[in-house]
N, C-alpha and C. Protein backbone atom coordinates (compact mmCIF):
# COMPACT_ATOMS: atom_id res chain seq x y z
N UNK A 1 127.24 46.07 31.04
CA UNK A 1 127.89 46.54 32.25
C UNK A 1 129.13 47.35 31.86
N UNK A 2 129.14 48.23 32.83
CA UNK A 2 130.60 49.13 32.17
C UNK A 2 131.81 48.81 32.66
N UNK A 3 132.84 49.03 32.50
CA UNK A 3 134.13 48.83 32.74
C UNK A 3 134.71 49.71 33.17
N UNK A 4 135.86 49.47 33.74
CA UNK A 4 136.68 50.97 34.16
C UNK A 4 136.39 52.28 33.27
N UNK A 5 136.08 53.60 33.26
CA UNK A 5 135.83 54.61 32.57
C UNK A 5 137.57 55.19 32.54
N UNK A 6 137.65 55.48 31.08
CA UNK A 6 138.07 56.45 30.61
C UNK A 6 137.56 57.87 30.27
N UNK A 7 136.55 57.86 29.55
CA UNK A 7 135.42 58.73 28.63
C UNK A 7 134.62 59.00 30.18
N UNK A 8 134.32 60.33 30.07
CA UNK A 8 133.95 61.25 31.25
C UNK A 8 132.81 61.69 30.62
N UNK A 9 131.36 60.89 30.10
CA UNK A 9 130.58 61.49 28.93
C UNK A 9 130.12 62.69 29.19
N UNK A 10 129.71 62.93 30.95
CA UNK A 10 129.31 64.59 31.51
C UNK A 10 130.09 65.72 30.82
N UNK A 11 131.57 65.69 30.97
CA UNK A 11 132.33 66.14 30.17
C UNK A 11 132.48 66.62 29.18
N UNK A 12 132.36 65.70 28.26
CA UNK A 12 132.47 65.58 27.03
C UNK A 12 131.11 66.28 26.30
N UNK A 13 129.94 66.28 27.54
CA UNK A 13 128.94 66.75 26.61
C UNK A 13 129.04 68.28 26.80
N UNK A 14 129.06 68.37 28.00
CA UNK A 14 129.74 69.86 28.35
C UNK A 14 130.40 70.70 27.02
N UNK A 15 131.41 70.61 26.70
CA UNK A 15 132.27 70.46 25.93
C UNK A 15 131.78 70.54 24.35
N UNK A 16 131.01 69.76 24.59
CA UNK A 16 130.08 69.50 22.82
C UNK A 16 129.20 70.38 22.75
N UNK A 17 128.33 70.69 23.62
CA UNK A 17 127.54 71.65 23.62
C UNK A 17 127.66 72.79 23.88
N UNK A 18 129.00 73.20 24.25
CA UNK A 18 129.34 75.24 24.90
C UNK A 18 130.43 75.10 23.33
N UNK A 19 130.97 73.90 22.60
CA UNK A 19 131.06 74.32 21.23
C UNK A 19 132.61 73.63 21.01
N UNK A 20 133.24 73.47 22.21
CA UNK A 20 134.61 73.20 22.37
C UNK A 20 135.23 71.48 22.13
N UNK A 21 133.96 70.56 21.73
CA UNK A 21 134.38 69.19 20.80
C UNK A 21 133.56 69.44 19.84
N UNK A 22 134.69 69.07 18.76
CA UNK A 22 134.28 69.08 17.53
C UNK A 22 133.40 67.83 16.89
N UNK A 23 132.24 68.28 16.07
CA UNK A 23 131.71 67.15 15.69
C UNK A 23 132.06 65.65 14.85
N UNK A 24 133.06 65.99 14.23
CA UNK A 24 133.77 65.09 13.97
C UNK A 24 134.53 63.87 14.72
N UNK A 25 134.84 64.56 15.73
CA UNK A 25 135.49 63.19 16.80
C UNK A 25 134.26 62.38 17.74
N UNK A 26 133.34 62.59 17.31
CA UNK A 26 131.78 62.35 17.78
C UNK A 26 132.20 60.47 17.32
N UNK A 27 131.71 60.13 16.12
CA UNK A 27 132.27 58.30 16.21
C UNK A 27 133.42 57.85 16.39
N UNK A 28 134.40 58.67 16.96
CA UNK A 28 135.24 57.78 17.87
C UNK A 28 134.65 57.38 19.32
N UNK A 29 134.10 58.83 19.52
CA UNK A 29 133.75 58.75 21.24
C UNK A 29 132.80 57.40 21.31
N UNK A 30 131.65 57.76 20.48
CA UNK A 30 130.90 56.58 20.36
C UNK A 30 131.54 55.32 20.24
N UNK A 31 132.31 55.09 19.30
CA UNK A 31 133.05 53.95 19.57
C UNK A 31 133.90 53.38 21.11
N UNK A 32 134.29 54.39 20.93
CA UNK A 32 135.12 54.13 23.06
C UNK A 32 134.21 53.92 24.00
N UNK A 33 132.72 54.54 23.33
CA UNK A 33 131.88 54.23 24.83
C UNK A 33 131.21 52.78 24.38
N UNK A 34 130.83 52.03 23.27
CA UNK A 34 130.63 50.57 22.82
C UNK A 34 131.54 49.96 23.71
N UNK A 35 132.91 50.19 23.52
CA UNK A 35 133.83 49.42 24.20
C UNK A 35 133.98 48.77 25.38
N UNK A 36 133.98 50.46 26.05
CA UNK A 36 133.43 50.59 27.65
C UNK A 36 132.00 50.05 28.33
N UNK A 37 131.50 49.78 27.42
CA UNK A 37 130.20 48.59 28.29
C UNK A 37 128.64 49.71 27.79
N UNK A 38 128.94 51.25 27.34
CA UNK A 38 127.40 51.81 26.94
C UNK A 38 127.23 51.13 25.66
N UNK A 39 125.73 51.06 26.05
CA UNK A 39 124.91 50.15 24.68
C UNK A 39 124.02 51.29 24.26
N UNK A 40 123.51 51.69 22.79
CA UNK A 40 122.42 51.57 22.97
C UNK A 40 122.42 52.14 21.34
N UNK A 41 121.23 52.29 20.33
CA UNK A 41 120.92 52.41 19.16
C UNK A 41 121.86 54.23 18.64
N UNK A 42 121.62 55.30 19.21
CA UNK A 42 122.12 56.06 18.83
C UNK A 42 123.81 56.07 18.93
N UNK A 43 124.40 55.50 19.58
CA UNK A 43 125.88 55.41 19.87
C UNK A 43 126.12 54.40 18.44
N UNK A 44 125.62 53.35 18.69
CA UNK A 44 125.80 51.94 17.85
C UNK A 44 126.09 53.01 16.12
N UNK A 45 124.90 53.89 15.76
CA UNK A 45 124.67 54.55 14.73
C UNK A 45 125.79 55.27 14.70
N UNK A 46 126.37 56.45 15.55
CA UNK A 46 127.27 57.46 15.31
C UNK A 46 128.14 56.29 15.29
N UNK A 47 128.89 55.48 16.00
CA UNK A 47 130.25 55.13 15.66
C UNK A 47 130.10 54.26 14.32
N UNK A 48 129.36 53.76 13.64
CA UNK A 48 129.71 53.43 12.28
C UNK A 48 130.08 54.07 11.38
N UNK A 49 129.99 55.89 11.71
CA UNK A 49 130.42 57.05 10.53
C UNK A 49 131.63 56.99 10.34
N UNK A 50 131.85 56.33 9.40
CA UNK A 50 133.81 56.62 8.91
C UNK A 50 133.98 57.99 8.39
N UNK A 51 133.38 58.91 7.92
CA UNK A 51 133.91 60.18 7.34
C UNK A 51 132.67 61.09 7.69
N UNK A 52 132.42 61.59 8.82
CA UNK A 52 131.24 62.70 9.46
C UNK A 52 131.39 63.83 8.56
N UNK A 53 130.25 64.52 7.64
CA UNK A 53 130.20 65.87 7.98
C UNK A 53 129.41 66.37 8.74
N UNK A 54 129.37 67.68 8.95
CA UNK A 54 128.60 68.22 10.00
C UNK A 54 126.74 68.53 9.52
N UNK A 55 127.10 68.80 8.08
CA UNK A 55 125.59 68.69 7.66
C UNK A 55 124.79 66.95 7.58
N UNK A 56 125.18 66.34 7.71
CA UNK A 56 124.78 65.10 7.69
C UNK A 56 124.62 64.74 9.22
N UNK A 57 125.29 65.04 9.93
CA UNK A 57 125.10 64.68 11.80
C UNK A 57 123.57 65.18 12.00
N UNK A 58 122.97 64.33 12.74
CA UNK A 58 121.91 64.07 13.41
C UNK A 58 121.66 64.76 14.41
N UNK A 59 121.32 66.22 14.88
CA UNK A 59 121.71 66.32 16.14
C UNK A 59 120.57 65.57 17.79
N UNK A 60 119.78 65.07 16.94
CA UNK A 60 118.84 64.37 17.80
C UNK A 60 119.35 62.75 18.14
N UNK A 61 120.37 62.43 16.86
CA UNK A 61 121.20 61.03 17.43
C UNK A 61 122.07 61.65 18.44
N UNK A 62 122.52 62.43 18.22
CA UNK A 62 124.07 62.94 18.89
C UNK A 62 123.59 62.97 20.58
N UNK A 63 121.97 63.66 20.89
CA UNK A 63 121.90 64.01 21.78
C UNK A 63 121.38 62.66 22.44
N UNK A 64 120.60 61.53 22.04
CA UNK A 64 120.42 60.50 22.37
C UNK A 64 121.44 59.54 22.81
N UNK A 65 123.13 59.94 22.03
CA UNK A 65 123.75 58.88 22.33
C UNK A 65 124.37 59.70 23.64
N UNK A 66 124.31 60.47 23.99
CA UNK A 66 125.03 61.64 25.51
C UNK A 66 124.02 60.95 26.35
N UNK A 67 122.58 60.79 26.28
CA UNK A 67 121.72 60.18 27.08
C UNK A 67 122.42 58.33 27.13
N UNK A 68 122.33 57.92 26.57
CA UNK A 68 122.93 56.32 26.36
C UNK A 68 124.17 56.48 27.42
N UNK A 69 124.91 57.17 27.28
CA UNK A 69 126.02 57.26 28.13
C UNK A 69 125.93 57.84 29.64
N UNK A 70 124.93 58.08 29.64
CA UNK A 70 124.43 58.30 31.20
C UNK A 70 123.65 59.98 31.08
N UNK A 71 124.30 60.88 30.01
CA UNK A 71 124.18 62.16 30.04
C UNK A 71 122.41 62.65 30.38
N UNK A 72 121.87 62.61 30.97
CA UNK A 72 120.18 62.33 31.47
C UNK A 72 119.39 63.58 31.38
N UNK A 73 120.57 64.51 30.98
CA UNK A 73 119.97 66.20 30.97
C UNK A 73 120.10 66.66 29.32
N UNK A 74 120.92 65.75 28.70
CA UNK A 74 120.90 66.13 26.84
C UNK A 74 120.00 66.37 26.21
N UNK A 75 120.09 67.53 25.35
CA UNK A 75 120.94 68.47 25.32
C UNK A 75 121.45 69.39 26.23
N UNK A 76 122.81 69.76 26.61
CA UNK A 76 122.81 70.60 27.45
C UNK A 76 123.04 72.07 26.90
N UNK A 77 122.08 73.22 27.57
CA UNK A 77 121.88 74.44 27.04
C UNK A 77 123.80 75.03 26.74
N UNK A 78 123.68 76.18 25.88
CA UNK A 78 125.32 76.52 25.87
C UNK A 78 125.66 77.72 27.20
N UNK A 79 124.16 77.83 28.05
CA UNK A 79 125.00 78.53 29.04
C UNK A 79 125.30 77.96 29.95
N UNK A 80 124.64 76.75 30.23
CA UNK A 80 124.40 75.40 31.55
C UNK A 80 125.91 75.00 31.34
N UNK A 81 126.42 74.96 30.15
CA UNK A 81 127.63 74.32 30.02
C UNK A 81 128.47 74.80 30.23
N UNK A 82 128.68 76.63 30.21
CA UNK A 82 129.40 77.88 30.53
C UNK A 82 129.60 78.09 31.62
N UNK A 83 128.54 77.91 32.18
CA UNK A 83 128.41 77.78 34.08
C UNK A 83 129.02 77.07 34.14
N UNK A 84 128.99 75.41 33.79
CA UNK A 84 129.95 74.13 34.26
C UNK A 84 131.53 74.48 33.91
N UNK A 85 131.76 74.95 33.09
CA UNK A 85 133.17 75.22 32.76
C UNK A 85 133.69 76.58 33.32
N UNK A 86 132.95 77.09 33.94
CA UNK A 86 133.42 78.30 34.90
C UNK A 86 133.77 77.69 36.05
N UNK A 87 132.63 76.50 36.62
CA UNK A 87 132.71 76.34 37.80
C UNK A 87 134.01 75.28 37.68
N UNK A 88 134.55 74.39 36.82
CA UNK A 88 135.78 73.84 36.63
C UNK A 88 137.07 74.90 36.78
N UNK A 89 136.74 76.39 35.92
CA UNK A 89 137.57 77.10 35.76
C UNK A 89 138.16 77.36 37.14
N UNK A 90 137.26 78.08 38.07
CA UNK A 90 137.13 78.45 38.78
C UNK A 90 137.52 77.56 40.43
N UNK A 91 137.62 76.33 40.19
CA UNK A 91 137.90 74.84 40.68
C UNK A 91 139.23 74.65 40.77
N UNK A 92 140.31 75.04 39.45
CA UNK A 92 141.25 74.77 38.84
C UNK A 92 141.79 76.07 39.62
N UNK A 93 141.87 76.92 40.10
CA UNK A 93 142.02 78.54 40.55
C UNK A 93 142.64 78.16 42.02
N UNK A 94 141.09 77.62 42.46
CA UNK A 94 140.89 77.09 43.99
C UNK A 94 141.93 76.13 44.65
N UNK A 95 142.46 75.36 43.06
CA UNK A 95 143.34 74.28 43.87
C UNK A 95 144.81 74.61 43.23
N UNK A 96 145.03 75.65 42.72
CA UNK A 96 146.04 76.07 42.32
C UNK A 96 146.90 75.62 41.27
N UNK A 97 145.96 75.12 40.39
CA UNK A 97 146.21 74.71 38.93
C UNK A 97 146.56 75.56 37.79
N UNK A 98 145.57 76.63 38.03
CA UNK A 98 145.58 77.74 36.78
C UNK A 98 146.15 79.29 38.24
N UNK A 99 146.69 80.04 37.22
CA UNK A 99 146.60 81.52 37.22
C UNK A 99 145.35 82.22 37.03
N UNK A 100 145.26 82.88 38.19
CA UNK A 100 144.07 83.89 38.34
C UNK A 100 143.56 84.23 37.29
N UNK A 101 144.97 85.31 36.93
CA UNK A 101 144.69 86.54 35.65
C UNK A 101 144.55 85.40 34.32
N UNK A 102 145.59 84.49 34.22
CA UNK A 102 145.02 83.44 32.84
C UNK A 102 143.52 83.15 33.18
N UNK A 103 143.18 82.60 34.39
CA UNK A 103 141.84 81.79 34.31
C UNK A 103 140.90 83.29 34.07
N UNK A 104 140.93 84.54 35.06
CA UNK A 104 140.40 85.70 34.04
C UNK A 104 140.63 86.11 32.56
N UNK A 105 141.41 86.07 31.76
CA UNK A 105 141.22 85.99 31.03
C UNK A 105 140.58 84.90 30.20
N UNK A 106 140.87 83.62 30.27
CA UNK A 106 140.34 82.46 29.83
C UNK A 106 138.47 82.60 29.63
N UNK A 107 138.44 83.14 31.25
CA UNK A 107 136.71 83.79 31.24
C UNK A 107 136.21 84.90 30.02
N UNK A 108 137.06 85.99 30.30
CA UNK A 108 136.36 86.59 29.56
C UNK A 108 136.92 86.66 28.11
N UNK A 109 137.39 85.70 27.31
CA UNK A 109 137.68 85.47 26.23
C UNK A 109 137.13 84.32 25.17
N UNK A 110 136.95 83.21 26.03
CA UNK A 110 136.85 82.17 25.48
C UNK A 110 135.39 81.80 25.71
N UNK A 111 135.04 81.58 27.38
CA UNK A 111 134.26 81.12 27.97
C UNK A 111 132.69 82.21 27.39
N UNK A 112 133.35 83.78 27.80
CA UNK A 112 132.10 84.92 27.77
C UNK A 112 132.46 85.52 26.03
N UNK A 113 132.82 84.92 25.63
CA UNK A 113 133.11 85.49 24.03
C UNK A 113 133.04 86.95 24.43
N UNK A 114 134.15 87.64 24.85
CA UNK A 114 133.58 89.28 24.96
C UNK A 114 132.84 89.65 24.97
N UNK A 115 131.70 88.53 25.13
CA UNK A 115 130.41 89.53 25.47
C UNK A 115 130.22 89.74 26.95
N UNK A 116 128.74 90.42 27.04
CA UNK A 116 128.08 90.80 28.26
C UNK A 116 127.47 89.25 29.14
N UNK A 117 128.48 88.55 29.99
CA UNK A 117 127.33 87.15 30.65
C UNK A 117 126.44 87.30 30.92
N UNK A 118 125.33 86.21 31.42
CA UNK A 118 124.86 86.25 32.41
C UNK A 118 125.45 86.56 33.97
N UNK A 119 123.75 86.70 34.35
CA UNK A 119 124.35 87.38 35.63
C UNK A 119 125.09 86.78 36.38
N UNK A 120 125.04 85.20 36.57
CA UNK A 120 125.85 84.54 37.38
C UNK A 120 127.66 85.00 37.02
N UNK A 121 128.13 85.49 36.14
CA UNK A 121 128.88 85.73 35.59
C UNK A 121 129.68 86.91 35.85
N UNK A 122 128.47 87.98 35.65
CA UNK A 122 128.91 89.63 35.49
C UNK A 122 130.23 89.91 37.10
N UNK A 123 130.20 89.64 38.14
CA UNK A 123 131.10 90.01 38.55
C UNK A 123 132.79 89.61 38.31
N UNK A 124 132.73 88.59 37.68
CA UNK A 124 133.91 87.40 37.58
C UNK A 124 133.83 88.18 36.14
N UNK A 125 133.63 88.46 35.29
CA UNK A 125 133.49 88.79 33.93
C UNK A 125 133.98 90.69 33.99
N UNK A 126 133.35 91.26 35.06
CA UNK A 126 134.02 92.76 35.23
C UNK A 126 135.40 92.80 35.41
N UNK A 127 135.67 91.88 36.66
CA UNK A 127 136.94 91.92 37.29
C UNK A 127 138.03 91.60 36.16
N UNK A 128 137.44 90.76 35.10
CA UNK A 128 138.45 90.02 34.12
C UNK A 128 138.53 91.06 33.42
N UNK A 129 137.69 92.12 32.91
CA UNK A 129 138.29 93.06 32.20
C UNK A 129 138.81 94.04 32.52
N UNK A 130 138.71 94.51 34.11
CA UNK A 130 139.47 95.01 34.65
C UNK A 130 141.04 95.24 34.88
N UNK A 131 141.30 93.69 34.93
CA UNK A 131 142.46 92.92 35.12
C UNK A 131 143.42 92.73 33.72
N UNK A 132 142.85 92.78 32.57
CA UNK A 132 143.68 93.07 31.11
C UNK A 132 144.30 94.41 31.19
N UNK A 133 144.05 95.75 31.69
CA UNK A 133 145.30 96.82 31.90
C UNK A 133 145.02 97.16 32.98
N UNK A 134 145.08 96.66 34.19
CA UNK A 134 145.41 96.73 35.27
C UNK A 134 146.65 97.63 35.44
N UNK A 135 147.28 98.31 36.73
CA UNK A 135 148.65 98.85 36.30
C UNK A 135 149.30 98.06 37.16
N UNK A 136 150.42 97.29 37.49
CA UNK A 136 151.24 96.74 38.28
C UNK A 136 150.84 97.00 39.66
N UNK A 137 150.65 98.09 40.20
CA UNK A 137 150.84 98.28 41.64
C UNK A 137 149.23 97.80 41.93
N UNK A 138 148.19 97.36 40.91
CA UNK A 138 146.60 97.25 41.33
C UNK A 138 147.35 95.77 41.28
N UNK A 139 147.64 94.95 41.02
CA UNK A 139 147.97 93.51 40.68
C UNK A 139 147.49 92.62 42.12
N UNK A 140 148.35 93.38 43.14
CA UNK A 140 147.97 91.86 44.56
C UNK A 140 146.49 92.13 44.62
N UNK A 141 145.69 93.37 44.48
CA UNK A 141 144.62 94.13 44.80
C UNK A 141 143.54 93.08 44.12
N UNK A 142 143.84 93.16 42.61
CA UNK A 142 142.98 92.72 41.69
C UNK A 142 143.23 91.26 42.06
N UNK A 143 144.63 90.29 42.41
CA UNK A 143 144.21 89.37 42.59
C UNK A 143 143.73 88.47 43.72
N UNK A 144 143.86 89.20 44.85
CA UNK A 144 142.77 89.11 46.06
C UNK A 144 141.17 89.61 45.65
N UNK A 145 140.95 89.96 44.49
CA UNK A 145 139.76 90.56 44.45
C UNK A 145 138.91 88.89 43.56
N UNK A 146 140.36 88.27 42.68
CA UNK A 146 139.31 87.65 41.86
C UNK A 146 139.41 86.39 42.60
N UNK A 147 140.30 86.01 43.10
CA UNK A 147 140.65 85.02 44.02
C UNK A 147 139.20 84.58 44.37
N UNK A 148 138.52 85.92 45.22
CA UNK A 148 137.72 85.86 46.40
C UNK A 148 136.41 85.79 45.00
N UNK A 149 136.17 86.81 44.24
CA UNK A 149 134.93 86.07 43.12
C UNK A 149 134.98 84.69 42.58
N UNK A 150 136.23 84.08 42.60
CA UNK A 150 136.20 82.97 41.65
C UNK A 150 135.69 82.05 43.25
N UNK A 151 136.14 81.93 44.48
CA UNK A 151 135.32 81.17 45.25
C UNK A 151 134.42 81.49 45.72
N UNK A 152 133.50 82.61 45.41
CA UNK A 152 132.13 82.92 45.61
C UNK A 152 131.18 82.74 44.54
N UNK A 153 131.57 82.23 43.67
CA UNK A 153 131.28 81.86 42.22
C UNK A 153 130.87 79.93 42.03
N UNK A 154 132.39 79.67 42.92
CA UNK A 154 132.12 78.10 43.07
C UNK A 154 131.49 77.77 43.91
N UNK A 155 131.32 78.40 45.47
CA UNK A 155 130.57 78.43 46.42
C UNK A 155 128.81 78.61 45.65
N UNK A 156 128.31 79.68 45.14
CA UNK A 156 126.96 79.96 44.84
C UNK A 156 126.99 79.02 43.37
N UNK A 157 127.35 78.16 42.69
CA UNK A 157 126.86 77.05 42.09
C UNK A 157 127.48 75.66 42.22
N UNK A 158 128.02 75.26 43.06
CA UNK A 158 128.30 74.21 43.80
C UNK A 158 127.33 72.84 43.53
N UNK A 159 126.61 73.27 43.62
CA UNK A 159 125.05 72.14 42.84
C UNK A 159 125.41 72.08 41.34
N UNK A 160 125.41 73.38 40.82
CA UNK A 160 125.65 73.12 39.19
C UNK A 160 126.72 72.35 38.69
N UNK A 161 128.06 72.82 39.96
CA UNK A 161 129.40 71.87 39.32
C UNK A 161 129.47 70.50 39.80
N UNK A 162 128.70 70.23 40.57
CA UNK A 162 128.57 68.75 40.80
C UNK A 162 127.37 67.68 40.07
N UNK A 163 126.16 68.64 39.81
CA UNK A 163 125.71 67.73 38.47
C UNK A 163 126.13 67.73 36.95
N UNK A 164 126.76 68.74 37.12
CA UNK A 164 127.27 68.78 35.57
C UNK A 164 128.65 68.52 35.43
């Protein structure tokens, strides 16, 4: 039975799989989720690794123990996870956590590696490069423009940011 949650494993797999947790902190997590009440053979395995390298990780344990922890869709693809962290991004915008132009840039830097997205993407991904030399007087323009993509963005995957 589980206990109060700390460890957010949806999260975390998110995260593991678009590239942004490192494999190494993999048997701690496992260990925190033993703690927390998940059981099961692939967790039990990763948290006994006292010194992980990455050529030795399992990635078929790794993805078994995200399932153990509830994760029911592991592996998750690296764009499924891109979407989920847009639609957070984009979440964080909505409730006035982040800056527009940071959370545009954040998109098209981190999230879209300078590349070309998917399509769910391409408008929120134009505007962001738009918005890197913008000239001052386009500024309220551009940010009524992304404002309104970043909640038409959370609006049209709304399903995605709530299962993932």
């Amino acid at each position: 039975m589980k206990s109060s949650m700390s460890l957010t494993p949806k999260q975390l797999a998110i995260e593991y799989y678009f590239g942004d947790l490192q494999y190494w902190k993999l048997p701690k997590i496992a260990a925190q989720a033993l703690e927390e009440g998940y059981d099961g053979p692939a967790l039990r395995m990763l948290a006994w690794i006292n010194d992980p390298k990455e050529a030795e990780m399992d990635h078929g344990q790794i993805d078994a123990a995200f399932r153990e922890m509830g994760v029911t869709d592991a592996p998750i693809s690296k764009e499924r996870a891109r979407i989920a962290l847009t639609c957070q991004l984009a979440q964080d915008v909505s409730n006035g956590y982040r800056n527009v132009f940071e959370a545009a840039t954040h998109l098209r830097i981190h999230l879209c590696e300078f590349e070309t997205p998917s399509p769910e993407l391409t408008k929120l991904w134009e505007l962001a490069k738009i918005s890197k030399n913008a000239p001052r007087s386009k500024c309220g323009e551009l940010e009524t423009r992304l404002r309104h993509a970043f909640s038409e963005f959370l609006r049209n995957n709304q399903a995605s940011a709530q299962s993932d």
